[in-house]
N, C-alpha and C. Protein backbone atom coordinates (compact mmCIF):
# COMPACT_ATOMS: atom_id res chain seq x y z
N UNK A 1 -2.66 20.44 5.11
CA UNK A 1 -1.27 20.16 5.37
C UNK A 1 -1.08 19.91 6.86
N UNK A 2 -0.45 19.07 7.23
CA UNK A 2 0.09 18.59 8.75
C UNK A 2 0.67 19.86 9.31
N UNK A 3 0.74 19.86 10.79
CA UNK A 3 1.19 20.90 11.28
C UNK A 3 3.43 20.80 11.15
N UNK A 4 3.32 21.60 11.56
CA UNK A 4 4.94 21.06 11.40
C UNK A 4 5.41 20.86 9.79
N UNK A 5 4.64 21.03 9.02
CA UNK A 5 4.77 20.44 7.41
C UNK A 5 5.28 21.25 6.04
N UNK A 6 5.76 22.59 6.99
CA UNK A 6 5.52 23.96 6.19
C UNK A 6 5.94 23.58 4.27
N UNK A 7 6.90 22.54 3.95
CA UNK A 7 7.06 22.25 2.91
C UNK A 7 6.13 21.20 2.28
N UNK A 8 5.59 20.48 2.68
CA UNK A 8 4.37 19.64 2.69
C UNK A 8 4.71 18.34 2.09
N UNK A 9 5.94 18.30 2.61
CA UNK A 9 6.81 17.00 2.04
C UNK A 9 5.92 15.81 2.83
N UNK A 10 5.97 15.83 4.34
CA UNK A 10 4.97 14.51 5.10
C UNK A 10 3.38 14.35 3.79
N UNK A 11 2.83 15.71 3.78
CA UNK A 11 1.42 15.26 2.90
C UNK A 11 1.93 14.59 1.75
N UNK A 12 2.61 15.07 0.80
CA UNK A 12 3.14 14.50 -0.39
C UNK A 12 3.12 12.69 0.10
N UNK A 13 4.18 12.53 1.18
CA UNK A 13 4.53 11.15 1.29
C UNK A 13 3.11 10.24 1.56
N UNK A 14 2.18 10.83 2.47
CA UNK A 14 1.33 10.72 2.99
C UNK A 14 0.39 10.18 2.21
N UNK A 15 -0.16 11.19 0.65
CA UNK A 15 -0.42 11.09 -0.12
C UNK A 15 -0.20 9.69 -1.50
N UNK A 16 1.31 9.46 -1.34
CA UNK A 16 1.65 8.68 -2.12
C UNK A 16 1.70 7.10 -1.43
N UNK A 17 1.75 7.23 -0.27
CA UNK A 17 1.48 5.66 0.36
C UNK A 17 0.23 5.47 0.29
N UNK A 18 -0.72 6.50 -0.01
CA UNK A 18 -2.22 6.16 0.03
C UNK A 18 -2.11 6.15 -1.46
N UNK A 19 -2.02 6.09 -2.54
CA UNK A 19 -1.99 5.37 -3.67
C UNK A 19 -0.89 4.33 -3.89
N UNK A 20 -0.04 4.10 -3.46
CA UNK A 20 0.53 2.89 -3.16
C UNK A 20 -0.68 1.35 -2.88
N UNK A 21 -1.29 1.94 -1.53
CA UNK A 21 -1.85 1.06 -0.79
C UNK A 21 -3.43 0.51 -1.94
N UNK A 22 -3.67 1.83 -2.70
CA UNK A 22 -4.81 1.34 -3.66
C UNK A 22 -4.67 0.52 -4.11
N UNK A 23 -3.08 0.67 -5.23
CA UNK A 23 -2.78 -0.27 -5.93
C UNK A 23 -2.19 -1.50 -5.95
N UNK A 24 -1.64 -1.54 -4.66
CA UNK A 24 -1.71 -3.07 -4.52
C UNK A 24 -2.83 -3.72 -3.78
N UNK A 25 -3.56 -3.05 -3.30
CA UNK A 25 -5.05 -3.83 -2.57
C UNK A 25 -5.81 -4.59 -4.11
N UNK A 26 -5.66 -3.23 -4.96
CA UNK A 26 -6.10 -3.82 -6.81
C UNK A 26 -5.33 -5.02 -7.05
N UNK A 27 -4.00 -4.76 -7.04
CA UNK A 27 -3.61 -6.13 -7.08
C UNK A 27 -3.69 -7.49 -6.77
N UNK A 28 -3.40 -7.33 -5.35
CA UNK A 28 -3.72 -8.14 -4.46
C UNK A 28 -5.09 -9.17 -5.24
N UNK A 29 -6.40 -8.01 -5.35
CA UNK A 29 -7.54 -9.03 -5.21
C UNK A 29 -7.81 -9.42 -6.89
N UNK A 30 -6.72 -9.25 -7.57
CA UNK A 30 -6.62 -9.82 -9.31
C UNK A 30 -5.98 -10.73 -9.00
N UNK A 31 -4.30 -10.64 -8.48
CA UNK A 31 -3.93 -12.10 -7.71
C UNK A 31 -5.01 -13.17 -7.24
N UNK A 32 -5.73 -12.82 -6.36
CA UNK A 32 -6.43 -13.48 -5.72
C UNK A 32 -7.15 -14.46 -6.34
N UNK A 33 -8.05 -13.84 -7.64
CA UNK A 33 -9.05 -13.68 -7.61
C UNK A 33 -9.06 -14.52 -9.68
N UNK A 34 -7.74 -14.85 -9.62
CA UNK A 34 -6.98 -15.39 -11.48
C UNK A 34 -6.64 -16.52 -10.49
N UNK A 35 -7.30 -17.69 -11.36
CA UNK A 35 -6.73 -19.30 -10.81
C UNK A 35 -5.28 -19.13 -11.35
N UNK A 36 -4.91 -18.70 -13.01
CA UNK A 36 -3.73 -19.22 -13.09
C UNK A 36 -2.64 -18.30 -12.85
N UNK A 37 -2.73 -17.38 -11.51
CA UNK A 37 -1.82 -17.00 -11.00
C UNK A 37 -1.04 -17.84 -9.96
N UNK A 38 0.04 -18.35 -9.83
CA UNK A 38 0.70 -19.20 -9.11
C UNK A 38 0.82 -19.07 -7.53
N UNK A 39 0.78 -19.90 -7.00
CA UNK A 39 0.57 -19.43 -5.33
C UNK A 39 1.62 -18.84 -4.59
N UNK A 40 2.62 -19.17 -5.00
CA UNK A 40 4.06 -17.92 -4.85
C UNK A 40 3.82 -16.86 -5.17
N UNK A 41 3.36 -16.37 -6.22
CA UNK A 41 2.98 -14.85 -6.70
C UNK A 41 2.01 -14.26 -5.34
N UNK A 42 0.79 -14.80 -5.66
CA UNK A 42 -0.43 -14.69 -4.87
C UNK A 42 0.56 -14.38 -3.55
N UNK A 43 1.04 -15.37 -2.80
CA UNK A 43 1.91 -15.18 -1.36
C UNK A 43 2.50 -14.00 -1.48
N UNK A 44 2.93 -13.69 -2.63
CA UNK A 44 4.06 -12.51 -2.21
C UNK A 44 3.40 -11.41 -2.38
N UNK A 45 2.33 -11.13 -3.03
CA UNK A 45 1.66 -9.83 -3.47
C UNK A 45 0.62 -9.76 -2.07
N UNK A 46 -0.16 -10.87 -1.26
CA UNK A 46 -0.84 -10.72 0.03
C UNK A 46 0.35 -10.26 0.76
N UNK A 47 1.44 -10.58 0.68
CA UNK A 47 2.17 -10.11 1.86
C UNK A 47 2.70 -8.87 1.80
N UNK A 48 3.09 -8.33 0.31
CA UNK A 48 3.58 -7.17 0.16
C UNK A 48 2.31 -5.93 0.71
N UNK A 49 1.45 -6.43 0.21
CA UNK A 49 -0.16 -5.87 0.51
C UNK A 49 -0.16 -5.92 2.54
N UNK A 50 -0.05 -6.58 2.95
CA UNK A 50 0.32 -6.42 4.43
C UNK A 50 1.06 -5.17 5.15
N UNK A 51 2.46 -5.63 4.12
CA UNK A 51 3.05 -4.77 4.88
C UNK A 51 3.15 -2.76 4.48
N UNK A 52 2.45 -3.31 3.19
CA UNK A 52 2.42 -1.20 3.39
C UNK A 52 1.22 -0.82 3.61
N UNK A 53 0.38 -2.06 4.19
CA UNK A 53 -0.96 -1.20 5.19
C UNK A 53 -0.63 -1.09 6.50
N UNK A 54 0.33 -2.02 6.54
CA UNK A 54 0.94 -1.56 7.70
C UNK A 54 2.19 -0.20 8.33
N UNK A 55 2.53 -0.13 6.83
CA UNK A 55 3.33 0.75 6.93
C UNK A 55 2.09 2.79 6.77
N UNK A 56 1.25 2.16 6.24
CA UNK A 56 0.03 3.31 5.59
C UNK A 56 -0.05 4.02 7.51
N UNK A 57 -0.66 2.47 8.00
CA UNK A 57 -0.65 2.94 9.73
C UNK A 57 0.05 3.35 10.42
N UNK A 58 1.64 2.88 10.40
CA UNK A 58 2.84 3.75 11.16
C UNK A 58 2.90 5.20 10.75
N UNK A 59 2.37 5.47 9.26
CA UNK A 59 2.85 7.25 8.43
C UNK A 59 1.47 7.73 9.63
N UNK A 60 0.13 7.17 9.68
CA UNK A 60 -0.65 8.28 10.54
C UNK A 60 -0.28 8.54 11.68
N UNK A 61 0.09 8.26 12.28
CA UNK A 61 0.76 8.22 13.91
C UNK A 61 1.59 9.64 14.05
């Protein structure tokens, strides 16, 4: 548990953006990876995939 965390609400969150981030990385590379997924889809699932690894990096800080 994080310091400061005594309810362990940050690990919980902590925890759940790191299965977040699994499952759309899974996604992501089925998008990717299916011709007849449409390239709008594909766009939006790489980008959604962007931004909560990016967001995965702001929670460690």
């Amino acid at each position: 548990m994080r310091r400061g965390d005594e309810d362990g609400i940050m690990s919980e969150a902590s925890l759940l953006l790191a299965e977040i981030q699994s499952d759309v990385e899974q996604i992501n590379r089925r998008a990717q990876s299916t011709p007849q997924t449409p390239d709008i889809l594909r766009q939006g699932i790489a980008a959604l995939a962007d931004k909560i690894d990016a967001l995965c990096d702001l929670s460690r800080r």
